[in-house]
ModelCIF file with pLDDT and N, C-alpha, C, O atoms, coordinates in Angstrom:
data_MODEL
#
_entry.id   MODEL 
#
_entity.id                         1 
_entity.type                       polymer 
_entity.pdbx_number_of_molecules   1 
#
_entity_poly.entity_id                      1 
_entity_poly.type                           'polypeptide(L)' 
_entity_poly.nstd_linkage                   no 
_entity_poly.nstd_monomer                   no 
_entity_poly.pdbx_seq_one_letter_code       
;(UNK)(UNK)(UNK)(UNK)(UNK)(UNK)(UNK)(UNK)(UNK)(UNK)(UNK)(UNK)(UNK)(UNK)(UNK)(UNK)
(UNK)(UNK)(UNK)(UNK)(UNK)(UNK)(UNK)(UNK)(UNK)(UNK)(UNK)(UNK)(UNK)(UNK)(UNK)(UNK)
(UNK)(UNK)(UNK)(UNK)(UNK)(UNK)(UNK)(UNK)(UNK)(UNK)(UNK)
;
_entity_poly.pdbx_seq_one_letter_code_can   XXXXXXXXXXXXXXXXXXXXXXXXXXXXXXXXXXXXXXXXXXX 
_entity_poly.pdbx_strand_id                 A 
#
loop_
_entity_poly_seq.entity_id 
_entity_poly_seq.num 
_entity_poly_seq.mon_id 
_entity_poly_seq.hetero 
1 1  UNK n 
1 2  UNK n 
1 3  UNK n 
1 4  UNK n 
1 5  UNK n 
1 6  UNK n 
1 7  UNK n 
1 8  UNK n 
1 9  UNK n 
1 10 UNK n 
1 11 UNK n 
1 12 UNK n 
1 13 UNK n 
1 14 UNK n 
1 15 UNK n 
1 16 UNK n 
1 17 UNK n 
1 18 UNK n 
1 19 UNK n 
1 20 UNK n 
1 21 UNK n 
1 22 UNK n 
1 23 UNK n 
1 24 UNK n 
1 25 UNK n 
1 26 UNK n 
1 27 UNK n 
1 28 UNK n 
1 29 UNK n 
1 30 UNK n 
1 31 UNK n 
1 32 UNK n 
1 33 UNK n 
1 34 UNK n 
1 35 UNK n 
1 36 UNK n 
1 37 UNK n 
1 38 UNK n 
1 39 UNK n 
1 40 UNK n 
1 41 UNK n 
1 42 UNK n 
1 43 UNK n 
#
_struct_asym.id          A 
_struct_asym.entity_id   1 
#
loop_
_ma_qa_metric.id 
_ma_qa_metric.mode 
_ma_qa_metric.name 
_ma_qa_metric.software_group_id 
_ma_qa_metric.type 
1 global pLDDT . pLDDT 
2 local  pLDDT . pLDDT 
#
_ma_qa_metric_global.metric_id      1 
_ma_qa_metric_global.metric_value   79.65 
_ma_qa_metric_global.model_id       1 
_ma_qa_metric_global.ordinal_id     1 
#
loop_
_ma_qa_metric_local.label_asym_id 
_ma_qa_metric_local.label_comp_id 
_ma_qa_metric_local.label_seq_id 
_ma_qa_metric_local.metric_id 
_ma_qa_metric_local.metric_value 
_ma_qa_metric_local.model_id 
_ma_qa_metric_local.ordinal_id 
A UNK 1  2 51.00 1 1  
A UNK 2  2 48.00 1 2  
A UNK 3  2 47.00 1 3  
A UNK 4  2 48.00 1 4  
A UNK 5  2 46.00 1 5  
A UNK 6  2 49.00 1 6  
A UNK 7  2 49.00 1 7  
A UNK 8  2 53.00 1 8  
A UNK 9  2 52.00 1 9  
A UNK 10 2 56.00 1 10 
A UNK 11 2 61.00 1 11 
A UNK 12 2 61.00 1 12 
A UNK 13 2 69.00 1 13 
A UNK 14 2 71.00 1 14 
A UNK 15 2 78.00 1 15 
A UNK 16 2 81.00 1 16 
A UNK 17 2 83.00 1 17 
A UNK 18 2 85.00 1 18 
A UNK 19 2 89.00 1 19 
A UNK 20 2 91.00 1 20 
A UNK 21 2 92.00 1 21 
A UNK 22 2 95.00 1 22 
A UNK 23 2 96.00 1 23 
A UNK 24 2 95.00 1 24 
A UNK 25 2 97.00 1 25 
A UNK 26 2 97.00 1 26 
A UNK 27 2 97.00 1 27 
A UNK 28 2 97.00 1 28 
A UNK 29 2 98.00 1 29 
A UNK 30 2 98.00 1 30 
A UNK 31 2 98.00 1 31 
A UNK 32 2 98.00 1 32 
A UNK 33 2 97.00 1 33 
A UNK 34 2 96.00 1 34 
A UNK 35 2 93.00 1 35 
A UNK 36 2 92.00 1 36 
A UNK 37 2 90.00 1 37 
A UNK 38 2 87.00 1 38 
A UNK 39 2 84.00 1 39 
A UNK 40 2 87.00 1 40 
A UNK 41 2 89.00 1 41 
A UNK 42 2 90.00 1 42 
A UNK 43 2 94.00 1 43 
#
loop_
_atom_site.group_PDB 
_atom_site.id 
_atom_site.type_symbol 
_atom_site.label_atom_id 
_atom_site.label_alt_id 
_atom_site.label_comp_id 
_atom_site.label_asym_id 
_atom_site.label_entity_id 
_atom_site.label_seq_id 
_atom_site.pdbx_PDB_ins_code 
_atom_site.Cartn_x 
_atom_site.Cartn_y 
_atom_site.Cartn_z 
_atom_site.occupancy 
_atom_site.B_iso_or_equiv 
_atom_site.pdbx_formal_charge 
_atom_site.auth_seq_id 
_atom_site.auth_comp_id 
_atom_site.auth_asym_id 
_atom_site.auth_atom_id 
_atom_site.pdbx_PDB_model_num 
ATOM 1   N N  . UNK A 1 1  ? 83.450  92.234  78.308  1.00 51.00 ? 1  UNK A N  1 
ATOM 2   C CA . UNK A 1 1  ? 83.596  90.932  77.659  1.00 51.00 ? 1  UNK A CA 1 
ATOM 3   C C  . UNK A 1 1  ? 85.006  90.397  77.862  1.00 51.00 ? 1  UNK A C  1 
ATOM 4   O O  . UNK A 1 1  ? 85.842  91.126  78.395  1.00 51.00 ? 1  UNK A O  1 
ATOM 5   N N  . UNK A 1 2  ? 85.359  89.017  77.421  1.00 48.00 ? 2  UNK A N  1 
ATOM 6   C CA . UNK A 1 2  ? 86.466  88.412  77.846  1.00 48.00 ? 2  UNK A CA 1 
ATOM 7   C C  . UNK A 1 2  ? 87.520  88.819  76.935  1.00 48.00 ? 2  UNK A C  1 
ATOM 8   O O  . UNK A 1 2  ? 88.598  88.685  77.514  1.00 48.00 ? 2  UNK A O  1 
ATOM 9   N N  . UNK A 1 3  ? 87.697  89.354  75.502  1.00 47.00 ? 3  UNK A N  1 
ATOM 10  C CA . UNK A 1 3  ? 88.512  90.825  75.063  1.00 47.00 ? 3  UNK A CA 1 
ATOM 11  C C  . UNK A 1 3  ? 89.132  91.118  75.747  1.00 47.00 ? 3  UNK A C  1 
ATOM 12  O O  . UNK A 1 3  ? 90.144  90.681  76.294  1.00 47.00 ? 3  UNK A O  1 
ATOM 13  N N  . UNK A 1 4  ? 88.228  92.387  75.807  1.00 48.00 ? 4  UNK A N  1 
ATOM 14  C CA . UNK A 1 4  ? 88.450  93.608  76.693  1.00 48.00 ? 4  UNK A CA 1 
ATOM 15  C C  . UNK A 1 4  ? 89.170  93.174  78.047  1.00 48.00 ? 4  UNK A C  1 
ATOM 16  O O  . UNK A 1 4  ? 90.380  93.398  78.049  1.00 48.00 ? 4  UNK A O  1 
ATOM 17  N N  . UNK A 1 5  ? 88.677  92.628  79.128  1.00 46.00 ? 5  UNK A N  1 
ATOM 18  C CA . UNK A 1 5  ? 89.154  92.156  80.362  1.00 46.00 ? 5  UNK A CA 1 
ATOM 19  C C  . UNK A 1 5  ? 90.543  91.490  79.959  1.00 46.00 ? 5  UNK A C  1 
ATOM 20  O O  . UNK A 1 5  ? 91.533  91.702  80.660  1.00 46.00 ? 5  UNK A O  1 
ATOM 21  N N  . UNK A 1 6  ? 90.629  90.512  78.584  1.00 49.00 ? 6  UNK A N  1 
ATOM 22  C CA . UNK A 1 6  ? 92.385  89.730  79.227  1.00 49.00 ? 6  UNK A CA 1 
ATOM 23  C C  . UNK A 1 6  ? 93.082  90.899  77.938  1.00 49.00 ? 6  UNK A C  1 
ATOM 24  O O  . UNK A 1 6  ? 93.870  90.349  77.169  1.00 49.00 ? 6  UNK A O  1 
ATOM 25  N N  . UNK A 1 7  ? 92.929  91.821  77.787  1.00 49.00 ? 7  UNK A N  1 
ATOM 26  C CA . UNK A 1 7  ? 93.925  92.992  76.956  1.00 49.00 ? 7  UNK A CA 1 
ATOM 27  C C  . UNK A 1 7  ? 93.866  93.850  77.935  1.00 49.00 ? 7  UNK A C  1 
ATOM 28  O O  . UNK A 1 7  ? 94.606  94.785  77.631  1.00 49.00 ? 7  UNK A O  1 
ATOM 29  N N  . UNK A 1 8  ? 93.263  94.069  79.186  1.00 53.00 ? 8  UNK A N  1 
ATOM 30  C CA . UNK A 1 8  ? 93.607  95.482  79.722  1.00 53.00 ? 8  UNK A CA 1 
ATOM 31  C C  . UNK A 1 8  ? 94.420  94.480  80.972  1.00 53.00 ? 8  UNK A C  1 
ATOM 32  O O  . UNK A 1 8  ? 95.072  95.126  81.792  1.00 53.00 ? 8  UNK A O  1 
ATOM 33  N N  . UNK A 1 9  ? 94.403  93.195  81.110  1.00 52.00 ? 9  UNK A N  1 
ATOM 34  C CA . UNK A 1 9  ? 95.450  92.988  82.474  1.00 52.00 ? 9  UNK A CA 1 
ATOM 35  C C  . UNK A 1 9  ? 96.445  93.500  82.790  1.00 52.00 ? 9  UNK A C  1 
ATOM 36  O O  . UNK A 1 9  ? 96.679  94.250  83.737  1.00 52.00 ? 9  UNK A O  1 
ATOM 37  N N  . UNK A 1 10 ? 97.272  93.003  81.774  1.00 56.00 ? 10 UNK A N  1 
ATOM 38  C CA . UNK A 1 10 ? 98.775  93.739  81.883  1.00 56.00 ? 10 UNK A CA 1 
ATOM 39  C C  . UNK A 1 10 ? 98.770  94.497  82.000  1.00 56.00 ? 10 UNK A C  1 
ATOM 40  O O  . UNK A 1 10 ? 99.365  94.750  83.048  1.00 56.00 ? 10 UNK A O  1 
ATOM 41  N N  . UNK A 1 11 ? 98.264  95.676  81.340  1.00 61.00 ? 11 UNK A N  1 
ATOM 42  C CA . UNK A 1 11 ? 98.692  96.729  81.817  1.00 61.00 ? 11 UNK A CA 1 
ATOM 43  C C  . UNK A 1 11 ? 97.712  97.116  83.445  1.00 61.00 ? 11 UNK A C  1 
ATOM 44  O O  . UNK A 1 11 ? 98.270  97.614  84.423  1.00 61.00 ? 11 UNK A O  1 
ATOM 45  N N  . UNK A 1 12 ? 96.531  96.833  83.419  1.00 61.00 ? 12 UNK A N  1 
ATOM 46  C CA . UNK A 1 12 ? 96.093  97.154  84.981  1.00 61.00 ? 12 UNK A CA 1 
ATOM 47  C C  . UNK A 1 12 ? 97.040  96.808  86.441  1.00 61.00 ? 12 UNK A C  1 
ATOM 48  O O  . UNK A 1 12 ? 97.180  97.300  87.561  1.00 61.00 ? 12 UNK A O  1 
ATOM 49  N N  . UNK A 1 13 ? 97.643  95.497  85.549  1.00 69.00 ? 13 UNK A N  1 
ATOM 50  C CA . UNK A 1 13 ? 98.902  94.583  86.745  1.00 69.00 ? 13 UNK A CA 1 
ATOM 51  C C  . UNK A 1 13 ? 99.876  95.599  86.957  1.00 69.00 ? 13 UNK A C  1 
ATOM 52  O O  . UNK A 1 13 ? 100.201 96.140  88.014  1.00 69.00 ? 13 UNK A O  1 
ATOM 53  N N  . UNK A 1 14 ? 100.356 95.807  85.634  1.00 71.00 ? 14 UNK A N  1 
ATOM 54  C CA . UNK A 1 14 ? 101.655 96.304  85.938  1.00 71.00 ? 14 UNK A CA 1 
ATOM 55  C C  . UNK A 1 14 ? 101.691 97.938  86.431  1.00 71.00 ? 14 UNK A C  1 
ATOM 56  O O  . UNK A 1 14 ? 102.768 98.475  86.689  1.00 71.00 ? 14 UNK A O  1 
ATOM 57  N N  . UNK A 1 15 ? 100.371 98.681  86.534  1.00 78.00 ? 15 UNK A N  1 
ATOM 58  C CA . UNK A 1 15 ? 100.347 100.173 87.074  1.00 78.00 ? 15 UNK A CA 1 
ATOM 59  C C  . UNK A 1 15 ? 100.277 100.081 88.618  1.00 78.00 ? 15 UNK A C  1 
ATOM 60  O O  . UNK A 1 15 ? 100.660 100.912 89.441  1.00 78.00 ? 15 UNK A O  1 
ATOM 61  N N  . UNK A 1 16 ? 99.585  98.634  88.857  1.00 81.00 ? 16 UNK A N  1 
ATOM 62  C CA . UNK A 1 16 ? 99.239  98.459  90.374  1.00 81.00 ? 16 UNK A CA 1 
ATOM 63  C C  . UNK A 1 16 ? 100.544 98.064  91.074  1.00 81.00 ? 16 UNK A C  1 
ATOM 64  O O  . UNK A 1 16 ? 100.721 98.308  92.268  1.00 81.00 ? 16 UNK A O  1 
ATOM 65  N N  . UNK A 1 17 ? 101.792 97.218  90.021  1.00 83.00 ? 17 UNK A N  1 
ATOM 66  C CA . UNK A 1 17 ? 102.804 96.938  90.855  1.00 83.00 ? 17 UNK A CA 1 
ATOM 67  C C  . UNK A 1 17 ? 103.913 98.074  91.003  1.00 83.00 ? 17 UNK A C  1 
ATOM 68  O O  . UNK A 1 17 ? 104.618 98.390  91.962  1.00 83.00 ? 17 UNK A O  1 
ATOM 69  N N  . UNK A 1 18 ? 103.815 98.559  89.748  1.00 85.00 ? 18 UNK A N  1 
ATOM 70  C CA . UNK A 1 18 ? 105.327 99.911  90.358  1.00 85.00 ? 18 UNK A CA 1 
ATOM 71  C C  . UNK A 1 18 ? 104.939 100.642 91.243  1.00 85.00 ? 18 UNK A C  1 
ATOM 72  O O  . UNK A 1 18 ? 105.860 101.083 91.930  1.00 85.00 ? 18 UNK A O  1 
ATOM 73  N N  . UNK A 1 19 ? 103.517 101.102 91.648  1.00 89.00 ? 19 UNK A N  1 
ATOM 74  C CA . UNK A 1 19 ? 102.911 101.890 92.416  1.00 89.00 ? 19 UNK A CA 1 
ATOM 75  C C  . UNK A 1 19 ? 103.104 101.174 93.994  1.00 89.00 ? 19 UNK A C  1 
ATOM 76  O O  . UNK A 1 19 ? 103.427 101.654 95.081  1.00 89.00 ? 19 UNK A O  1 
ATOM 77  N N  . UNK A 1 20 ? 102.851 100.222 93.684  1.00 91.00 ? 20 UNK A N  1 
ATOM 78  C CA . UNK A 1 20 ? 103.436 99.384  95.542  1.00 91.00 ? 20 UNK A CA 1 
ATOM 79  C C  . UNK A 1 20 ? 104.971 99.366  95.699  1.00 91.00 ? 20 UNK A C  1 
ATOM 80  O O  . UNK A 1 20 ? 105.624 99.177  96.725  1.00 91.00 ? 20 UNK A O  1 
ATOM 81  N N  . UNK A 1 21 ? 105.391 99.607  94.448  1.00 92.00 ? 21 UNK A N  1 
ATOM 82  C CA . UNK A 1 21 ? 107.459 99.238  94.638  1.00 92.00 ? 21 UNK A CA 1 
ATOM 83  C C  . UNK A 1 21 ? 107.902 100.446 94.960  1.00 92.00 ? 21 UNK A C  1 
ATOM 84  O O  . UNK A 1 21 ? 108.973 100.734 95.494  1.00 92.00 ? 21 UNK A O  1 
ATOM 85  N N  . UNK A 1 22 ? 106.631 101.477 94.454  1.00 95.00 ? 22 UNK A N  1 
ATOM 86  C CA . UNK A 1 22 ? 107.205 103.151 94.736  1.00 95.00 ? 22 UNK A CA 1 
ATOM 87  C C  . UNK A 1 22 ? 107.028 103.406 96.103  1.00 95.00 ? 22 UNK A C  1 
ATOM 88  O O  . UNK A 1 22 ? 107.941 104.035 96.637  1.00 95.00 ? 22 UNK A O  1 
ATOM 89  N N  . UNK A 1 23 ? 105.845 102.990 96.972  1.00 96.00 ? 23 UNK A N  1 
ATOM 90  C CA . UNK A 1 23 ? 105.766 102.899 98.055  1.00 96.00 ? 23 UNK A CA 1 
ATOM 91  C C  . UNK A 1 23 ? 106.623 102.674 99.255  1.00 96.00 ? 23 UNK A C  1 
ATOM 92  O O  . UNK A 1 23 ? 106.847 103.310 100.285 1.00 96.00 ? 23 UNK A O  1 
ATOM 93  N N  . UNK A 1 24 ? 107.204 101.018 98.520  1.00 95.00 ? 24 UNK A N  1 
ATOM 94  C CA . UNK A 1 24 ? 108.128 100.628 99.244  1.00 95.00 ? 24 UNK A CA 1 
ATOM 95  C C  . UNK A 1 24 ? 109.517 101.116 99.610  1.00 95.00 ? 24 UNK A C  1 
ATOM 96  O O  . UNK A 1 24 ? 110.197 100.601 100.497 1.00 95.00 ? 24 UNK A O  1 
ATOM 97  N N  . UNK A 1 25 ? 109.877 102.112 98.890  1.00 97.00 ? 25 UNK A N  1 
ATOM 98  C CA . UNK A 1 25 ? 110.748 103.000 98.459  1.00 97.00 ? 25 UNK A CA 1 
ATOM 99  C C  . UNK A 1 25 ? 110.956 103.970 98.977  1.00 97.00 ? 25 UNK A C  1 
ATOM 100 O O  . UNK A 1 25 ? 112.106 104.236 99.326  1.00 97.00 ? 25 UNK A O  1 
ATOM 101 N N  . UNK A 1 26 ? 110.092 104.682 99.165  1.00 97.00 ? 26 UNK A N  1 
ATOM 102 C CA . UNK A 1 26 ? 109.547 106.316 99.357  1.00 97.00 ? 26 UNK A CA 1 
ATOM 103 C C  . UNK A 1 26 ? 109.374 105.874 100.926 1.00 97.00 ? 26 UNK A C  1 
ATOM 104 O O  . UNK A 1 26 ? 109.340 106.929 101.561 1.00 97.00 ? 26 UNK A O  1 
ATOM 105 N N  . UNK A 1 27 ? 109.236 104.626 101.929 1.00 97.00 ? 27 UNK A N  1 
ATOM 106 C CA . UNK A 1 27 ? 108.763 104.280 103.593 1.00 97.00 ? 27 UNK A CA 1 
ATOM 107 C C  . UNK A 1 27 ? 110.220 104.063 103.918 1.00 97.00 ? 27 UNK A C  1 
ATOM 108 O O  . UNK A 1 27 ? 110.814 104.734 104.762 1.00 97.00 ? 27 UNK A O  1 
ATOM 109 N N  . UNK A 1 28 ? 110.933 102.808 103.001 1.00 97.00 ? 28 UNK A N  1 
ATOM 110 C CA . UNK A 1 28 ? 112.058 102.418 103.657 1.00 97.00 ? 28 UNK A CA 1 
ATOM 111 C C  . UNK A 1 28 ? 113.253 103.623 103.182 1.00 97.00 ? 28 UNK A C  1 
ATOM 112 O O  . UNK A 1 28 ? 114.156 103.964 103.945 1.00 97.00 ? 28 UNK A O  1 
ATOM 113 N N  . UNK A 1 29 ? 113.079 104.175 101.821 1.00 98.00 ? 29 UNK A N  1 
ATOM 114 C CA . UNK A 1 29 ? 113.831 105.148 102.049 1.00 98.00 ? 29 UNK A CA 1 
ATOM 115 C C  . UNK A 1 29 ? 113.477 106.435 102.002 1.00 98.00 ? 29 UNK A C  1 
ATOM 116 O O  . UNK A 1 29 ? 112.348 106.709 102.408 1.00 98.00 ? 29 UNK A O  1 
ATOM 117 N N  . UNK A 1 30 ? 114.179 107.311 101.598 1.00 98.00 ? 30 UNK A N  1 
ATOM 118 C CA . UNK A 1 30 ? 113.394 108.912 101.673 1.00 98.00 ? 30 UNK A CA 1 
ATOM 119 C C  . UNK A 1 30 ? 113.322 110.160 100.168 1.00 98.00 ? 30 UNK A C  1 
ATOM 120 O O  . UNK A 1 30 ? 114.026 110.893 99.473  1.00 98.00 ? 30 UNK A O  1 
ATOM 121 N N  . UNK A 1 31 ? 112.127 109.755 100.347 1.00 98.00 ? 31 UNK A N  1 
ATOM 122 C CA . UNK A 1 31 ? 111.578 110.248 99.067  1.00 98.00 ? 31 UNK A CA 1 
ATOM 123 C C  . UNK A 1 31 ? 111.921 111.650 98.592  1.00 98.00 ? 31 UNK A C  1 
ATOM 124 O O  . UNK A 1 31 ? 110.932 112.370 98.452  1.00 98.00 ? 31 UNK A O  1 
ATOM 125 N N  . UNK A 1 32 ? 113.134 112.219 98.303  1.00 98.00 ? 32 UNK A N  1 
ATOM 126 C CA . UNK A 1 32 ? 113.168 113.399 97.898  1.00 98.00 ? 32 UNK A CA 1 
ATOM 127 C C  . UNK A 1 32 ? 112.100 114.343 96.406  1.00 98.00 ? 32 UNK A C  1 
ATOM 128 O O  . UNK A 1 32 ? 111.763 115.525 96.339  1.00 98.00 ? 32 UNK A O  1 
ATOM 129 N N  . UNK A 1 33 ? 111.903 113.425 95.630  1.00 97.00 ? 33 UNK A N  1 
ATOM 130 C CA . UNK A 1 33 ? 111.039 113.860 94.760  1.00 97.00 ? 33 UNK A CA 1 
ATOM 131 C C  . UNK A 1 33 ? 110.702 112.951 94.138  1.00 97.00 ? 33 UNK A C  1 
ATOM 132 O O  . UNK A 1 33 ? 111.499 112.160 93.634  1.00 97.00 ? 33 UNK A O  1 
ATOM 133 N N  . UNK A 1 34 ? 109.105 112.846 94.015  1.00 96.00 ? 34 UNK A N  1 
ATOM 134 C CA . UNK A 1 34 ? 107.950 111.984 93.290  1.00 96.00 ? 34 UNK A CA 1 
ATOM 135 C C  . UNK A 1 34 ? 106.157 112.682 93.297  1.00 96.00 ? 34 UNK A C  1 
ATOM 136 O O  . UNK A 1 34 ? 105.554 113.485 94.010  1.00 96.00 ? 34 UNK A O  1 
ATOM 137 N N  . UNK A 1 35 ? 105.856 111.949 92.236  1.00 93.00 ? 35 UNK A N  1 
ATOM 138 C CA . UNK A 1 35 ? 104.746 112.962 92.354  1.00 93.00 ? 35 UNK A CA 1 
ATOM 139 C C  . UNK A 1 35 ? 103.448 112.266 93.385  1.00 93.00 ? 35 UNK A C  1 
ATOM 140 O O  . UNK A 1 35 ? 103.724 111.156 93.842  1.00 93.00 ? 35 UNK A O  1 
ATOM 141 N N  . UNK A 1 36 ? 102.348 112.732 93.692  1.00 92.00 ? 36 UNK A N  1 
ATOM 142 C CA . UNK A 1 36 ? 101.468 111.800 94.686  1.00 92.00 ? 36 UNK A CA 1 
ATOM 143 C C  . UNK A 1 36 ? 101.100 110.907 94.642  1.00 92.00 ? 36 UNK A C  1 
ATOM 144 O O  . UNK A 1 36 ? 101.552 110.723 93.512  1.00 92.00 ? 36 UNK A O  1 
ATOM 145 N N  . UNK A 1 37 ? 100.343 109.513 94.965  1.00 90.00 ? 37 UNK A N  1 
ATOM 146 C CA . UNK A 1 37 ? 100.647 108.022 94.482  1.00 90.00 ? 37 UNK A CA 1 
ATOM 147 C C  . UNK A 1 37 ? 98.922  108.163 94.949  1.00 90.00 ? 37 UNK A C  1 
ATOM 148 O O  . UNK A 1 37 ? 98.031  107.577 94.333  1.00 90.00 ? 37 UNK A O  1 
ATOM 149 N N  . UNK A 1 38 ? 98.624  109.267 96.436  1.00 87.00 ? 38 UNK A N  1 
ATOM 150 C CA . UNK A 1 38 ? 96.771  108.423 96.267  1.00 87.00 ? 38 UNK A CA 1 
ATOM 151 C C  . UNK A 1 38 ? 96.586  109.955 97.129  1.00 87.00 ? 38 UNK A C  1 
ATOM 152 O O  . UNK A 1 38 ? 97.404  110.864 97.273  1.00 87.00 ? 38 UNK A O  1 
ATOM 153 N N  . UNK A 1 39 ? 95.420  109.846 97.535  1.00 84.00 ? 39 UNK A N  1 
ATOM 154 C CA . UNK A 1 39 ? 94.817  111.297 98.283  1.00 84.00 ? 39 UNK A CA 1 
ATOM 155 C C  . UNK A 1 39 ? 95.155  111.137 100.264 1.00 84.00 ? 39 UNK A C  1 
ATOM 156 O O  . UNK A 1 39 ? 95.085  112.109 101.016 1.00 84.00 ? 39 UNK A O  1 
ATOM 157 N N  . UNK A 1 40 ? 95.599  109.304 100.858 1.00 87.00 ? 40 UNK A N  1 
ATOM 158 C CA . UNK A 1 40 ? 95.973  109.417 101.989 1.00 87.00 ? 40 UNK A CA 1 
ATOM 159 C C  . UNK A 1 40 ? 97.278  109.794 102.024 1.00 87.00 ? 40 UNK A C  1 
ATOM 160 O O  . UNK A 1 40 ? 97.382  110.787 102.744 1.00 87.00 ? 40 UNK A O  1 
ATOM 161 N N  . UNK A 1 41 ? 98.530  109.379 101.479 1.00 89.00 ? 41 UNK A N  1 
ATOM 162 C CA . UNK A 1 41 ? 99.580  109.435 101.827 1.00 89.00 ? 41 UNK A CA 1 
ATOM 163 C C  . UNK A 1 41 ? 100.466 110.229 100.580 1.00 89.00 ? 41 UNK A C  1 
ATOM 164 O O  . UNK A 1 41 ? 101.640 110.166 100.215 1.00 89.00 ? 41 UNK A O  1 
ATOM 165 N N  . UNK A 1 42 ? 99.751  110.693 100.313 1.00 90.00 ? 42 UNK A N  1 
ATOM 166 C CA . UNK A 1 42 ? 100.121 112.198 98.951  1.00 90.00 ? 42 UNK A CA 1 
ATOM 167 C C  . UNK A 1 42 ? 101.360 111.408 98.371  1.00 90.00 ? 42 UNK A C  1 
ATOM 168 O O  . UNK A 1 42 ? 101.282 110.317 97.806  1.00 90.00 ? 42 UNK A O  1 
ATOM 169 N N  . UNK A 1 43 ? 102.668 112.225 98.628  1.00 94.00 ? 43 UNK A N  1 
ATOM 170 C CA . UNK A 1 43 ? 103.716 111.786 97.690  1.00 94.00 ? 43 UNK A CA 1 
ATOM 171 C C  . UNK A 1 43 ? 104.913 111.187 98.854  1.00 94.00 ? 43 UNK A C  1 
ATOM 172 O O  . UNK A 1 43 ? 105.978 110.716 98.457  1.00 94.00 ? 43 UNK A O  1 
#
């Protein structure tokens, strides 16, 4: 229902964006320690 859906955005938004900024991070620089982000490209 429309609830549920506009109370879980924010937070669905904001797990999906640090997770791409960690990415970006961990390619351009070098990831000494983090934990795994998905099952292709582990940590």
């Amino acid at each position: 229902n429309i609830v549920s859906t506009v109370a879980g955005l924010p937070e669905g938004l904001m797990y999906s964006i640090q997770v791409d900024q960690d990415i970006s991070c961990r390619t351009i620089g070098r990831c000494t320690y983090g934990a795994a982000l998905d099952h292709e490209i582990l940590d």
